[in-house]
PDB file of N, CA and C in Angstrom:
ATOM      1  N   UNK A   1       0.844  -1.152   0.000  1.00  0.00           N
ATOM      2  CA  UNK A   1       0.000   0.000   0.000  1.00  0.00           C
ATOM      3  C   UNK A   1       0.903   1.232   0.000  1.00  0.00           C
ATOM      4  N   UNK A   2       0.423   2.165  -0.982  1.00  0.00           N
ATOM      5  CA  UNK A   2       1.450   3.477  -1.060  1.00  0.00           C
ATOM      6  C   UNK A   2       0.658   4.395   0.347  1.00  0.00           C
ATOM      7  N   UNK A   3       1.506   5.125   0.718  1.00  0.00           N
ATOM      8  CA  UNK A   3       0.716   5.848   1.639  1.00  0.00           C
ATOM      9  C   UNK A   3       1.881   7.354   1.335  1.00  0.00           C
ATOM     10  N   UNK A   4       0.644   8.399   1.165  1.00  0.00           N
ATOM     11  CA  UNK A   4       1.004   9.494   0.184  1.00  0.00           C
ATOM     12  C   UNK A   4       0.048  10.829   0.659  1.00  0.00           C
ATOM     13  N   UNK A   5       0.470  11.802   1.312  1.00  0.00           N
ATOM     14  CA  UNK A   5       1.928  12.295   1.564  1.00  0.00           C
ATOM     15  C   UNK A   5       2.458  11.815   2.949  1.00  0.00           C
ATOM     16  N   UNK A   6       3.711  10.810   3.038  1.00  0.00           N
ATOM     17  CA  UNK A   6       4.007  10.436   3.614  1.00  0.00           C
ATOM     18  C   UNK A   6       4.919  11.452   5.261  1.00  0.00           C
ATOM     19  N   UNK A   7       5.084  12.714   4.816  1.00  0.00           N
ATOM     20  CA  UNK A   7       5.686  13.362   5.432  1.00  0.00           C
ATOM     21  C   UNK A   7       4.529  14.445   6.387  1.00  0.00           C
ATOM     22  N   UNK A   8       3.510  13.944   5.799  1.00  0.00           N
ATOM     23  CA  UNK A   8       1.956  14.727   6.700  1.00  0.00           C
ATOM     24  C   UNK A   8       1.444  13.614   7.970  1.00  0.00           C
ATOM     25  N   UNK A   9       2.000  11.970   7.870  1.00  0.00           N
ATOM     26  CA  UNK A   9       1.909  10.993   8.905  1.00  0.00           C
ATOM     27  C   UNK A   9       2.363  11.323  10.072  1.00  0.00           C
ATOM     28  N   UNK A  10       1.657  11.619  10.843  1.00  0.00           N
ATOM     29  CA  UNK A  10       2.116  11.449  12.415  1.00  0.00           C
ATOM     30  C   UNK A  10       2.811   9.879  12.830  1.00  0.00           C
ATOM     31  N   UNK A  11       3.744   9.859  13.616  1.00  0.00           N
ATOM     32  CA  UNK A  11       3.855   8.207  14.458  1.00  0.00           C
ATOM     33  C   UNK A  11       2.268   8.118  14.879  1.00  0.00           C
ATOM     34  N   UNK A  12       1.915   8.755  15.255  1.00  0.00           N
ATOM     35  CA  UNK A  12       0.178   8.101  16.301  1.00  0.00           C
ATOM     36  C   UNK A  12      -0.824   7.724  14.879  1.00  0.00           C
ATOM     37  N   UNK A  13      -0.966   8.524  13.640  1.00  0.00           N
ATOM     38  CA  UNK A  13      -1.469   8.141  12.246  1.00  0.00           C
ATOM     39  C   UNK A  13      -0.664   6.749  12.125  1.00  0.00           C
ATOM     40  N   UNK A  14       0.039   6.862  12.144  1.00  0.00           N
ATOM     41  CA  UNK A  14       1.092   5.384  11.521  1.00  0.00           C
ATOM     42  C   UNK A  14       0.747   4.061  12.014  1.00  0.00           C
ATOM     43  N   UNK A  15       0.596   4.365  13.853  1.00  0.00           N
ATOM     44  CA  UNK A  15       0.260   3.031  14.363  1.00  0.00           C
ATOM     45  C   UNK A  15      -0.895   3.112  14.297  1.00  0.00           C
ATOM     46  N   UNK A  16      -2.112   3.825  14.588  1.00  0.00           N
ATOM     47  CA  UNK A  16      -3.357   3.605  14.044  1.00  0.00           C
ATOM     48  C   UNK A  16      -3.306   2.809  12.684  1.00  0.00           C
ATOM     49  N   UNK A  17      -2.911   3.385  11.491  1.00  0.00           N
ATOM     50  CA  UNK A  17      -3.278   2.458  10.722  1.00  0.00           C
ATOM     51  C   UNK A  17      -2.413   1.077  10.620  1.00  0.00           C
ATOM     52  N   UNK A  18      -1.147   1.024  11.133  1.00  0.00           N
ATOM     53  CA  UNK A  18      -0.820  -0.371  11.560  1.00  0.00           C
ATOM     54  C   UNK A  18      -1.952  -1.070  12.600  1.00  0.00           C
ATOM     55  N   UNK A  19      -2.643  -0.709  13.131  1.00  0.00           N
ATOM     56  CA  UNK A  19      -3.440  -1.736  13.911  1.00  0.00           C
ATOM     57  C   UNK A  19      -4.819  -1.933  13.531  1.00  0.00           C
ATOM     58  N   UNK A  20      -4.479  -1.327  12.000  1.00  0.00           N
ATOM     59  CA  UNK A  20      -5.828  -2.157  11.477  1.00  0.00           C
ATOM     60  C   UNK A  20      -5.515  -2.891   9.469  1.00  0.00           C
ATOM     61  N   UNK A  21      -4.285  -2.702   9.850  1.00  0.00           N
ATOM     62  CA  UNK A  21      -3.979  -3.268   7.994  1.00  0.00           C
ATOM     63  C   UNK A  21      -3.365  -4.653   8.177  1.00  0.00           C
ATOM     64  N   UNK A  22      -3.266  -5.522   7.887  1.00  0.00           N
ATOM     65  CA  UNK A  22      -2.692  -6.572   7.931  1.00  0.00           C
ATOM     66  C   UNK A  22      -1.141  -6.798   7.694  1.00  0.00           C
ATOM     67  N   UNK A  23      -0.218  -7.187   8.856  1.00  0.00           N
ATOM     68  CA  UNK A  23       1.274  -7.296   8.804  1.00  0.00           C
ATOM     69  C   UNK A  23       1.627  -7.586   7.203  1.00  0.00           C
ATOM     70  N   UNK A  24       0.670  -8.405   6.918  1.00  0.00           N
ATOM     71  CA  UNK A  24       1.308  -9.094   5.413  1.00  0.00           C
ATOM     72  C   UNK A  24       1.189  -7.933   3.808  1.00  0.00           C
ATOM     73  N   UNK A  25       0.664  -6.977   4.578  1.00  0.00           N
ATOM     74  CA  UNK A  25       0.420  -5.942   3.571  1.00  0.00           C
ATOM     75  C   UNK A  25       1.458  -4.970   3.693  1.00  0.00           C
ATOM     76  N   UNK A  26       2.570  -4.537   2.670  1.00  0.00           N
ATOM     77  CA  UNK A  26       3.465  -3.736   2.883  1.00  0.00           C
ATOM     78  C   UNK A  26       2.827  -2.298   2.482  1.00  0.00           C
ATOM     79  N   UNK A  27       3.379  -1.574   3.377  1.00  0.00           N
ATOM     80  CA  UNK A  27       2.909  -0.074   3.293  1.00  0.00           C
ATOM     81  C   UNK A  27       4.724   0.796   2.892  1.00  0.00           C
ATOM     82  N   UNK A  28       4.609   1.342   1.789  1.00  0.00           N
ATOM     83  CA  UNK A  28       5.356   2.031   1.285  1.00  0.00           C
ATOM     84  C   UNK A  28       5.423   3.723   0.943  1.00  0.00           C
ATOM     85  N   UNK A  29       6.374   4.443   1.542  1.00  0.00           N
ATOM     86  CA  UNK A  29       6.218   5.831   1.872  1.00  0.00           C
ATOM     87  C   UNK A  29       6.636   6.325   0.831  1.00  0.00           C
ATOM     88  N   UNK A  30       6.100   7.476   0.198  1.00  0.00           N
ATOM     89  CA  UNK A  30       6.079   8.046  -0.392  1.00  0.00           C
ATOM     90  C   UNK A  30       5.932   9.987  -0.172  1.00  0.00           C
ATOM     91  N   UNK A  31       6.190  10.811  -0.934  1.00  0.00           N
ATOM     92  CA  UNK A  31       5.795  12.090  -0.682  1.00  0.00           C
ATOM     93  C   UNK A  31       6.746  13.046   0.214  1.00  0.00           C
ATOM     94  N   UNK A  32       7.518  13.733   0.240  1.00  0.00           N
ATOM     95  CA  UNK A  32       8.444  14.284   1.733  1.00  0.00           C
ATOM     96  C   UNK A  32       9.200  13.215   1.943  1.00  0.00           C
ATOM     97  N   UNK A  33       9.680  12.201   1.487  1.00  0.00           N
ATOM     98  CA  UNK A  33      10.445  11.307   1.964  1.00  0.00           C
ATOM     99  C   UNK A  33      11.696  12.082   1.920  1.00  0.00           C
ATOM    100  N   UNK A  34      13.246  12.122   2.474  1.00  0.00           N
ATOM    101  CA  UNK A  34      14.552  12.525   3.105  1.00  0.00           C
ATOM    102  C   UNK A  34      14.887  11.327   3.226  1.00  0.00           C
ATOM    103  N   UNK A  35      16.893  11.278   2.929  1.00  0.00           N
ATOM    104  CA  UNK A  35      17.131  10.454   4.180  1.00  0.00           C
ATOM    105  C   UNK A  35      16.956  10.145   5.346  1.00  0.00           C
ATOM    106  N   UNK A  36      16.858  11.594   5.975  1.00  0.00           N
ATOM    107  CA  UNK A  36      16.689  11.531   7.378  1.00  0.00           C
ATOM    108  C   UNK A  36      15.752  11.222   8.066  1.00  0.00           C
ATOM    109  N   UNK A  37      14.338  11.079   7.285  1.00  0.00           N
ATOM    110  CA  UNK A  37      12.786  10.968   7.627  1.00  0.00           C
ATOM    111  C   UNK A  37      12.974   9.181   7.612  1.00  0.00           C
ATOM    112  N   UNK A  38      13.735   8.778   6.463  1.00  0.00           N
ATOM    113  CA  UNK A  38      13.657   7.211   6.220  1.00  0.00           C
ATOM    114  C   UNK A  38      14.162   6.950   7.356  1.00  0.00           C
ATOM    115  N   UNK A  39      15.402   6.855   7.948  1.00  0.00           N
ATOM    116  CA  UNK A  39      15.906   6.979   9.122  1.00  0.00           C
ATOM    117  C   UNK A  39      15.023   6.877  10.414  1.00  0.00           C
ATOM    118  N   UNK A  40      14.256   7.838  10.396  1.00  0.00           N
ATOM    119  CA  UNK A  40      13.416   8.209  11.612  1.00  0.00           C
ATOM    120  C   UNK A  40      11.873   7.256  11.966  1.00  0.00           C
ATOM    121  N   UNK A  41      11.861   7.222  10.133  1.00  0.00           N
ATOM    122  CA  UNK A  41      10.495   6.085  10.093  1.00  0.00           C
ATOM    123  C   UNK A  41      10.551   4.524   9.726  1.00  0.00           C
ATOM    124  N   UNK A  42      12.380   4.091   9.818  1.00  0.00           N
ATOM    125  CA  UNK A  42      12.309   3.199   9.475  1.00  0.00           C
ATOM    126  C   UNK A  42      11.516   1.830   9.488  1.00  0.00           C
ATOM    127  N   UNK A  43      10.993   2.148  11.321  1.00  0.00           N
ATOM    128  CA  UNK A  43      10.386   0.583  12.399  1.00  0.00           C
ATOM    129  C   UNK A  43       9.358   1.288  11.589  1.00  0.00           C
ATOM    130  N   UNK A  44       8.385   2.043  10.669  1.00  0.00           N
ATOM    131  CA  UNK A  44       7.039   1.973  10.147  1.00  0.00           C
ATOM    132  C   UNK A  44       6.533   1.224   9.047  1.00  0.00           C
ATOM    133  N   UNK A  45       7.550   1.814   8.336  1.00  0.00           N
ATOM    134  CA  UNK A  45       7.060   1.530   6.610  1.00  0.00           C
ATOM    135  C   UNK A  45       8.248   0.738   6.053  1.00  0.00           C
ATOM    136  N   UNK A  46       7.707  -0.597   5.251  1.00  0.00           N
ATOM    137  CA  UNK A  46       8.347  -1.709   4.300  1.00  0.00           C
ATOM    138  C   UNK A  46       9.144  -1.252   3.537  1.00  0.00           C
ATOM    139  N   UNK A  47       9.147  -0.147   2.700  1.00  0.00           N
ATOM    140  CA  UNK A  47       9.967   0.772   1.481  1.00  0.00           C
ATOM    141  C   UNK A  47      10.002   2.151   1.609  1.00  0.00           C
ATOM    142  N   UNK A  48      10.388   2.940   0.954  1.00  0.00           N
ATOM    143  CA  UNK A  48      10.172   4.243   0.392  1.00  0.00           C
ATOM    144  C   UNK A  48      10.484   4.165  -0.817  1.00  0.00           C
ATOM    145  N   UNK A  49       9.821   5.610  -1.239  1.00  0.00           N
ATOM    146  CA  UNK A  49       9.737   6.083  -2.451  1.00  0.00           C
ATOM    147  C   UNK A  49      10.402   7.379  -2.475  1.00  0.00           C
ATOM    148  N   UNK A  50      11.422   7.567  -3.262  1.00  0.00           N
ATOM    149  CA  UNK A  50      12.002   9.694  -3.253  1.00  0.00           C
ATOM    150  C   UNK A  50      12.237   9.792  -4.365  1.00  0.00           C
ATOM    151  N   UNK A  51      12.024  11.053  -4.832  1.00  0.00           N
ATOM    152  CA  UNK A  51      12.469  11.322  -6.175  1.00  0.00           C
ATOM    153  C   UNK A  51      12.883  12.896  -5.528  1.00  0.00           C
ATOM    154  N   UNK A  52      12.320  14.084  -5.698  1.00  0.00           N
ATOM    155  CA  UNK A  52      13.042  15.070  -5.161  1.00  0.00           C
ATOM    156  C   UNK A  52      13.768  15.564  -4.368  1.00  0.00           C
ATOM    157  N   UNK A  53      13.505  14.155  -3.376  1.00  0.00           N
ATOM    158  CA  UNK A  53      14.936  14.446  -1.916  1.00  0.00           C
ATOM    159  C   UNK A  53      16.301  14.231  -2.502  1.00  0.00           C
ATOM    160  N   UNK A  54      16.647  13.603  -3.817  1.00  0.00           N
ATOM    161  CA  UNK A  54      17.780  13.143  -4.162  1.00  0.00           C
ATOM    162  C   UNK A  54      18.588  14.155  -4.221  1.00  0.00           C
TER     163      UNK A  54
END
């Protein structure tokens, strides 16, 4: 699942919707992604996505 804009997610948005999507469903960040955000959100999201942080 893309989840978009990823940089508007709160941690408290994040685990809310972790406690209702299924582990087996990867959720992939997108939108505002940074190194430093990947970093920070790593324990959330399966992938990211960046194109303008590069």
């Amino acid at each position: 699942m893309k989840l978009f804009p990823a940089e508007a997610a709160s941690s408290k948005t994040l685990n809310a919707q972790r406690a209702v999507i299924l582990r087996s469903v990867p959720i992939v960040a997108v939108g505002g992604i940074t190194p430093f955000t990947m970093y920070d959100r790593r324990g959330f999201f399966d992938g990211f996505g960046l194109g303008s942080a590069l």
